[in-house]
N, C-alpha and C. Protein backbone atom coordinates (compact mmCIF):
# COMPACT_ATOMS: atom_id res chain seq x y z
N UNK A 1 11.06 2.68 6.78
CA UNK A 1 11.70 3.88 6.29
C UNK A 1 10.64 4.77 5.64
N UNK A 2 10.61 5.56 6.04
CA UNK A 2 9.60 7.23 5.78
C UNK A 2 10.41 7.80 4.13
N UNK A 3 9.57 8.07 2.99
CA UNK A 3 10.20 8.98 2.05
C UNK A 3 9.57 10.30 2.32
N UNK A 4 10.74 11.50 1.90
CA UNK A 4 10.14 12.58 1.55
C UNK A 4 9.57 13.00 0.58
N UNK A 5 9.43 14.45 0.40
CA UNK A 5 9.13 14.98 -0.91
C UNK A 5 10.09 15.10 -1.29
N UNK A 6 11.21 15.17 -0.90
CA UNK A 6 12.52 15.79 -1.91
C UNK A 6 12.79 14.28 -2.61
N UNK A 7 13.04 13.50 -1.62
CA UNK A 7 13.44 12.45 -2.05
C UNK A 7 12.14 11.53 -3.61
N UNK A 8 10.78 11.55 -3.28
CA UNK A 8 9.95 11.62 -4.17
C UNK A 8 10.30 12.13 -5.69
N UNK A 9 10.71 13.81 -5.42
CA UNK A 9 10.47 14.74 -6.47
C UNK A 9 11.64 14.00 -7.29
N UNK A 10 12.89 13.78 -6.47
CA UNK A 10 14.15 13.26 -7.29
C UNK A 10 13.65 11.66 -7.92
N UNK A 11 13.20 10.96 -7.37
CA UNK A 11 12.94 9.72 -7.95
C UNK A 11 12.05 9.95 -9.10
N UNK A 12 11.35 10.94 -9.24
CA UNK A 12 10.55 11.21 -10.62
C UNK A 12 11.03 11.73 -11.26
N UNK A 13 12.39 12.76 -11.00
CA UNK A 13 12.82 12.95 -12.24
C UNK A 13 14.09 12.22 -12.74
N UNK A 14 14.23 11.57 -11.72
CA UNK A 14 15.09 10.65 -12.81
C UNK A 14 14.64 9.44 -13.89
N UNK A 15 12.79 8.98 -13.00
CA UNK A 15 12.02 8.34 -13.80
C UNK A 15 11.29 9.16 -15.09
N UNK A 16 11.81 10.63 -15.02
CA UNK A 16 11.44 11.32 -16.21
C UNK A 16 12.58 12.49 -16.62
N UNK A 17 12.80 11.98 -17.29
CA UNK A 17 14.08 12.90 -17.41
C UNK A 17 14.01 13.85 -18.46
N UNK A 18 13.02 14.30 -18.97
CA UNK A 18 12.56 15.73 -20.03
C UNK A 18 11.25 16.72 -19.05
N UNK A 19 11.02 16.25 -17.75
CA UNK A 19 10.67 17.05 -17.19
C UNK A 19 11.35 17.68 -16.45
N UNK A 20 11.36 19.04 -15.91
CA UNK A 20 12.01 20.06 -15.15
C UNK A 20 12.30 19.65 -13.56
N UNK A 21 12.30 19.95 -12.51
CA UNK A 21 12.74 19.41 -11.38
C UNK A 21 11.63 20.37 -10.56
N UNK A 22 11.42 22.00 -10.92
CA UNK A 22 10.34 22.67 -10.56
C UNK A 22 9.48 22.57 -11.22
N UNK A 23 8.89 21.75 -12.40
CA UNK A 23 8.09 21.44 -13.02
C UNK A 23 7.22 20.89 -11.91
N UNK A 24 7.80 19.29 -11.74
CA UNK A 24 7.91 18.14 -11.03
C UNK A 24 7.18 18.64 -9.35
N UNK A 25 8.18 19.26 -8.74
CA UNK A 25 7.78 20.11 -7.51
C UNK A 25 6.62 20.83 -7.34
N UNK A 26 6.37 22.16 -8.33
CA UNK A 26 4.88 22.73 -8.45
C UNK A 26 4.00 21.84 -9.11
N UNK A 27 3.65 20.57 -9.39
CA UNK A 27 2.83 19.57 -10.17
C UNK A 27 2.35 18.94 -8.30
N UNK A 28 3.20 18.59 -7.59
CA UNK A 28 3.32 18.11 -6.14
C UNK A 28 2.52 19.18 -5.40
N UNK A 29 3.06 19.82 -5.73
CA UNK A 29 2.38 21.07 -4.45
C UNK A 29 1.10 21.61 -4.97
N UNK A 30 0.87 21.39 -6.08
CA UNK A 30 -1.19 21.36 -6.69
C UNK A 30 -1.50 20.28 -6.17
N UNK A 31 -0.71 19.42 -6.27
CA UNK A 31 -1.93 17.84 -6.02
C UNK A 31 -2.00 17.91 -4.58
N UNK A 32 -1.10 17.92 -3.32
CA UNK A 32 -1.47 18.03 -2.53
C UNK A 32 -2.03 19.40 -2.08
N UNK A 33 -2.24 20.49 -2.52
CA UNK A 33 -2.92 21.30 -1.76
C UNK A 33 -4.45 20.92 -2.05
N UNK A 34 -4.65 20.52 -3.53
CA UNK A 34 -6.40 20.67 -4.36
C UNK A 34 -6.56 19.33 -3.48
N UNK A 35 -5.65 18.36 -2.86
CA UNK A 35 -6.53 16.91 -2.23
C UNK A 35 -6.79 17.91 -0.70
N UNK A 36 -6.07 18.90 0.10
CA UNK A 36 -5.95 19.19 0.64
C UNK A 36 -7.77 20.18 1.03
N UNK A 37 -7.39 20.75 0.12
CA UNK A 37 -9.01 21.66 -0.18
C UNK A 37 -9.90 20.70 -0.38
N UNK A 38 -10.09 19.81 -1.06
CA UNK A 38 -11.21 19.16 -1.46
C UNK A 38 -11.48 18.23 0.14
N UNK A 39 -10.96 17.63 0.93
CA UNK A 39 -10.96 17.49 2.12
C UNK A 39 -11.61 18.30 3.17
N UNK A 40 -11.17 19.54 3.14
CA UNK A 40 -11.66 20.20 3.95
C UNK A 40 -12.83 20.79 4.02
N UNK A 41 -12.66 20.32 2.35
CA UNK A 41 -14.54 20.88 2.13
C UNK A 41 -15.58 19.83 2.20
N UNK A 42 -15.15 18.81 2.78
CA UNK A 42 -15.76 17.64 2.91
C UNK A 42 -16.53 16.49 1.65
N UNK A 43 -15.15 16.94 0.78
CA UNK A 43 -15.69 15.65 -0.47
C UNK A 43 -14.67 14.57 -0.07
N UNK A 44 -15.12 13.56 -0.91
CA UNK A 44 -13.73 12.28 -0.96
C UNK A 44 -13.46 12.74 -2.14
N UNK A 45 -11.51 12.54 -1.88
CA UNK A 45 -10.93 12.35 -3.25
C UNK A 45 -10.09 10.73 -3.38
N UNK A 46 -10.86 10.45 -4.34
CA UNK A 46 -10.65 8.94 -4.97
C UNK A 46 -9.42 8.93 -6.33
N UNK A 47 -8.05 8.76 -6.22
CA UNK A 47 -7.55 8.26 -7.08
C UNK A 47 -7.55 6.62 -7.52
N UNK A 48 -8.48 7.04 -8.52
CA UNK A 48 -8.74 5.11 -9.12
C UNK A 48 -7.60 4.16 -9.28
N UNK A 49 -7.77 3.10 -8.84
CA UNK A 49 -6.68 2.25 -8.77
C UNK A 49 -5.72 2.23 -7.67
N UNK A 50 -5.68 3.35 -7.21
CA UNK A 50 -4.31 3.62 -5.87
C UNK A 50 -4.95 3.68 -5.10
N UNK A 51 -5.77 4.72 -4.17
CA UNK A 51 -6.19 5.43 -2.95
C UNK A 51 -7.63 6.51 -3.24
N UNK A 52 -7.82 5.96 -1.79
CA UNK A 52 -9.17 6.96 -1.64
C UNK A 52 -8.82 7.88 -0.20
N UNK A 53 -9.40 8.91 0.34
CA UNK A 53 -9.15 9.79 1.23
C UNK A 53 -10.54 10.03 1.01
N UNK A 54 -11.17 9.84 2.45
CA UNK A 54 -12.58 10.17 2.97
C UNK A 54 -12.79 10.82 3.93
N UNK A 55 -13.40 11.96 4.42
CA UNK A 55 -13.42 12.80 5.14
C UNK A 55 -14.32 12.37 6.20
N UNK A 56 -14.00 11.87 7.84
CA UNK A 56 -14.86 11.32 8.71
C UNK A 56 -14.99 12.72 9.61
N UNK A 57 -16.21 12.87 10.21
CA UNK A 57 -16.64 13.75 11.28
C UNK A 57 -16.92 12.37 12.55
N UNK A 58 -16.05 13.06 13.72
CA UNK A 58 -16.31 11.77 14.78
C UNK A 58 -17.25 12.83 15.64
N UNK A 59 -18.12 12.07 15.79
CA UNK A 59 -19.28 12.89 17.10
C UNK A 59 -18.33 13.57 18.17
N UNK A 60 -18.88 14.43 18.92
CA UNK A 60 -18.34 14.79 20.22
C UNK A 60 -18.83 13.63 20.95
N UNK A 61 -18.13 13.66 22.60
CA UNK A 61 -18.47 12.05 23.44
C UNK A 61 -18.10 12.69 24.56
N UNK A 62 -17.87 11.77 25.56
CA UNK A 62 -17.71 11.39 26.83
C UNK A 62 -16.88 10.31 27.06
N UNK A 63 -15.73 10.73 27.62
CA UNK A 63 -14.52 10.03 27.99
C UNK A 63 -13.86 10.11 29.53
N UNK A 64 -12.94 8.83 29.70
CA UNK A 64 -12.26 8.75 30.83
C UNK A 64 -10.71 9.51 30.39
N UNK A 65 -10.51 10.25 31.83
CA UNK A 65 -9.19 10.71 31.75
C UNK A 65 -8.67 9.28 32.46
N UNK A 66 -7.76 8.42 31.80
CA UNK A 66 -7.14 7.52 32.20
C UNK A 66 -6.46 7.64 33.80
N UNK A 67 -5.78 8.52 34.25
CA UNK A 67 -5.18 8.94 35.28
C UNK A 67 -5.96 9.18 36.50
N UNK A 68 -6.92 10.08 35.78
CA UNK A 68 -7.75 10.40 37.00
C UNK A 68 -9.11 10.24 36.93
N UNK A 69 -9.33 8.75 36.06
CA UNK A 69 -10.97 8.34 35.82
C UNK A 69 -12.31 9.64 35.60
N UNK A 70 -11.67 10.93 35.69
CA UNK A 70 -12.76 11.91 35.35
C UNK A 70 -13.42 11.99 34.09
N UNK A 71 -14.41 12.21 33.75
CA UNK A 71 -14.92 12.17 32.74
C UNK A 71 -14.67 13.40 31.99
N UNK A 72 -14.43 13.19 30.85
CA UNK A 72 -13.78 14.61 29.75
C UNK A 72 -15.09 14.38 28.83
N UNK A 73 -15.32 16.00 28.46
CA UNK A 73 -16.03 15.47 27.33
C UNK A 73 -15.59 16.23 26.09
N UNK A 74 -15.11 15.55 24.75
CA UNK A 74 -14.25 15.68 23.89
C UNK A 74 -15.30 16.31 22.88
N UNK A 75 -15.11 17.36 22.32
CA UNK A 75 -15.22 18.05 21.17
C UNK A 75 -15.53 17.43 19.83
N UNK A 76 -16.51 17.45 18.66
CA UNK A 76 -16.38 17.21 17.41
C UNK A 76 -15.09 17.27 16.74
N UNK A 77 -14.92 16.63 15.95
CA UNK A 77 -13.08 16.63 15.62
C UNK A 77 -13.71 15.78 14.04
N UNK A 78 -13.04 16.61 12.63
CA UNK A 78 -12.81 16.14 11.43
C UNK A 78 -11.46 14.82 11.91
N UNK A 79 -11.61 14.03 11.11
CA UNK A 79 -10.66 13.40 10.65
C UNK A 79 -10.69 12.68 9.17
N UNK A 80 -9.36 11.51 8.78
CA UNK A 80 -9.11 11.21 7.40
C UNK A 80 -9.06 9.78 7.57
N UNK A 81 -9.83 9.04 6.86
CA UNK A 81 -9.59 7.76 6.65
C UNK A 81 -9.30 7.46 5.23
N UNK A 82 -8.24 6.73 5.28
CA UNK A 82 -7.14 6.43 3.99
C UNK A 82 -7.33 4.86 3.57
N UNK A 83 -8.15 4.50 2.39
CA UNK A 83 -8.45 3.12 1.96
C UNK A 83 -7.30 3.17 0.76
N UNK A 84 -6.30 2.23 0.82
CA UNK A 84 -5.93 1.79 -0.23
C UNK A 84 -6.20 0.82 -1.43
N UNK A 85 -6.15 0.73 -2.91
CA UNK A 85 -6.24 -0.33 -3.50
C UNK A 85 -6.27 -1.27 -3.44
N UNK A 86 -7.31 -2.41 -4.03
CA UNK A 86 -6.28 -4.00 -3.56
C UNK A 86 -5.35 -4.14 -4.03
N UNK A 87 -5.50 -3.25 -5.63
CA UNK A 87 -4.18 -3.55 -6.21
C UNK A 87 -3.05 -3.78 -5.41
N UNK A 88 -2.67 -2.57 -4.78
CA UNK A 88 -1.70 -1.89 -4.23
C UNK A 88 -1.83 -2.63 -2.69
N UNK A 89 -2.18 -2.82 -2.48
CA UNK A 89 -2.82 -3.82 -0.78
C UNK A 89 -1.74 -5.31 -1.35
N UNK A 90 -2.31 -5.72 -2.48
CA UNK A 90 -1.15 -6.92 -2.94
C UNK A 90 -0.40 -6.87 -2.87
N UNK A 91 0.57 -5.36 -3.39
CA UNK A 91 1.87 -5.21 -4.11
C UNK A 91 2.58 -5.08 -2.17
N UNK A 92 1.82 -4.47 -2.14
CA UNK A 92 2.57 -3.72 -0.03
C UNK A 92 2.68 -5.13 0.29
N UNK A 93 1.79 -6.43 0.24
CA UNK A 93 1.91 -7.31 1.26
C UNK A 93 2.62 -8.67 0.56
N UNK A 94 3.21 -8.33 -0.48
CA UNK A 94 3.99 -9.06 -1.22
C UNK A 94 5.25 -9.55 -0.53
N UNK A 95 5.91 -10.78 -0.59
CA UNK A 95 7.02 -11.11 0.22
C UNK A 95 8.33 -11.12 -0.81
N UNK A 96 9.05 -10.64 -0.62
CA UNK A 96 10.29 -10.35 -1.59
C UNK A 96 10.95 -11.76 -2.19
């Protein structure tokens, strides 16, 4: 099962209940835009204890088109590799 943001924003404010609900919401929409920017500008952003987000550059290459065995050759392409905590690596692989 996938959560949203709505669903998120509501679980925090009921886990905080003297904060606002657009408080809560614009607090969400800084953190992911500034992890968002800081990404693109090619830093890692490391929240200690939880998660890291590292910014990978994959070379351009030379590939098979599966179908028609031709060779493609694929473009430089950013991507995101997402390391989680052990903490949190424990808690996920915990058996109920």
């Amino acid at each position: 099962m996938s959560v949203s943001k709505p669903q998120i924003i509501k679980r925090l404010s009921k886990n905080f209940p003297n904060l606002y609900k657009k408080d809560i919401n614009k607090f969400f929409d800084i953190l992911i835009s500034e992890i968002t920017k800081a990404l693109s500008n090619g830093e890692r952003v490391e929240l200690r204890d939880v998660m890291m987000f590292i910014p990978k550059i994959q070379r351009k290459r030379i590939s098979l088109n599966p179908k028609t065995l031709e060779k493609v050759e694929v473009p430089e392409k950013k991507g995101i590799l997402f390391k989680c905590s052990k903490e949190w690596n424990k808690k996920i692989n915990e058996k109920p």
